[in-house]
C-alpha atoms as a PDB file:
ATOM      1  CA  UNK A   1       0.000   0.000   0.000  1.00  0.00           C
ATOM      2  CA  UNK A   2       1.097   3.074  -0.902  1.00  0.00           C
ATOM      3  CA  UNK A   3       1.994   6.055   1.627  1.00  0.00           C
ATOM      4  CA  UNK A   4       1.845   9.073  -0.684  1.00  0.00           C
ATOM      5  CA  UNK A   5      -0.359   9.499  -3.288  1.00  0.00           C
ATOM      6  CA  UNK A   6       1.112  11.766  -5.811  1.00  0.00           C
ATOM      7  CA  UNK A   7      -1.770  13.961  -7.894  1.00  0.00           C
ATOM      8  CA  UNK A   8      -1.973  17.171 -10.401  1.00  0.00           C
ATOM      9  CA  UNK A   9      -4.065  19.810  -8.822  1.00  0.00           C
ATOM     10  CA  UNK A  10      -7.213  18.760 -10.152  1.00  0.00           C
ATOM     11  CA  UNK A  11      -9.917  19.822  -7.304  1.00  0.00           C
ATOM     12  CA  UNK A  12     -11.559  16.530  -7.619  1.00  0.00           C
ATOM     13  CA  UNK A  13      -8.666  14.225  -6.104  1.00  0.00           C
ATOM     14  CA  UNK A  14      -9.244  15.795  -2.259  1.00  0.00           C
ATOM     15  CA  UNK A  15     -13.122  14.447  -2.212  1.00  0.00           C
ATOM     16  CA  UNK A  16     -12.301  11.327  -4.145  1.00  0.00           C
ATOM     17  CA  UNK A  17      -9.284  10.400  -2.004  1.00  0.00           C
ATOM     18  CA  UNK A  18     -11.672  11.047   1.348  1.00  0.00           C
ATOM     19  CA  UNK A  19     -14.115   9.305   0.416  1.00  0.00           C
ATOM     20  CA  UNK A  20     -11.968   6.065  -0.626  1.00  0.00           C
ATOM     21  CA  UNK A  21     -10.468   6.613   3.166  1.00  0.00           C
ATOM     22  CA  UNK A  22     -14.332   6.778   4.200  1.00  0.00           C
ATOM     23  CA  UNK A  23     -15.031   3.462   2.580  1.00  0.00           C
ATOM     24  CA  UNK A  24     -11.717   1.824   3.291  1.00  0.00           C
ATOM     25  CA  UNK A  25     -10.685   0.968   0.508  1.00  0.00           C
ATOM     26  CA  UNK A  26      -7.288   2.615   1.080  1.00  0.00           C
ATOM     27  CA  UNK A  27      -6.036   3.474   4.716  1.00  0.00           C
ATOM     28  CA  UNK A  28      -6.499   6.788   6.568  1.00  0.00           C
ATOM     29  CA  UNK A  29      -2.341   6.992   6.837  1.00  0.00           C
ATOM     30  CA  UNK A  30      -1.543   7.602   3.212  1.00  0.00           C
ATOM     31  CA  UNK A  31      -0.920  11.211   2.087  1.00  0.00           C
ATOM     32  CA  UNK A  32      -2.275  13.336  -0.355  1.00  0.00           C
ATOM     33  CA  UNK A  33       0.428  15.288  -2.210  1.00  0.00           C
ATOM     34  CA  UNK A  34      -0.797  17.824  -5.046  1.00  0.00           C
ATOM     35  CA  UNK A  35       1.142  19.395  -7.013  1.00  0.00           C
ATOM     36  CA  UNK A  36       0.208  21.613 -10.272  1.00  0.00           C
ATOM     37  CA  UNK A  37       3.056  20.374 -12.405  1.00  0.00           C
ATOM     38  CA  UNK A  38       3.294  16.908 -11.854  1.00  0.00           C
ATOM     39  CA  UNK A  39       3.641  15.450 -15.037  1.00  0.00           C
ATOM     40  CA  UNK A  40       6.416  17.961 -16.466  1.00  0.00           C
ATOM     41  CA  UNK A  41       8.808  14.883 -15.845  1.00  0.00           C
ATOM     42  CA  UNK A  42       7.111  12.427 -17.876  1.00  0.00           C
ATOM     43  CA  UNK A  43       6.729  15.232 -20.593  1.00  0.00           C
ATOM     44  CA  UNK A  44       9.851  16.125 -20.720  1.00  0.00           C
ATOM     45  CA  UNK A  45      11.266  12.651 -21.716  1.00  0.00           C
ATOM     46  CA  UNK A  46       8.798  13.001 -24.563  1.00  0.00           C
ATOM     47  CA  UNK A  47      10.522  16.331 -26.334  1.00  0.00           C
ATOM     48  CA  UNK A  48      13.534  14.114 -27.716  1.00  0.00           C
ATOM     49  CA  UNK A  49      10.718  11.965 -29.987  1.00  0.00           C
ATOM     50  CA  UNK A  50       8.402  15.106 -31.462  1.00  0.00           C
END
């Protein structure tokens, strides 16, 4: 199980990550972490191909 779940700053994640705590699904320790640029790494090992 994960203990930091990494997101883009869509407002959507905080209510969808509480309520999978709510149901259990995932445990009340793990961490939201939002941050607004969070794919820039995976984009930037695309610029060598285009």
């Amino acid at each position: 199980m994960p203990r930091v779940m990494n997101v883009d700053k869509n407002p959507a994640y905080p209510a969808a990550v509480e309520a999978l705590k709510a149901d259990g699904t995932i445990p009340r320790r793990v961490a939201l972490r939002q941050s607004k640029y969070l794919n820039n790494v995976i984009e930037q090992d695309r610029r060598t191909v285009k």
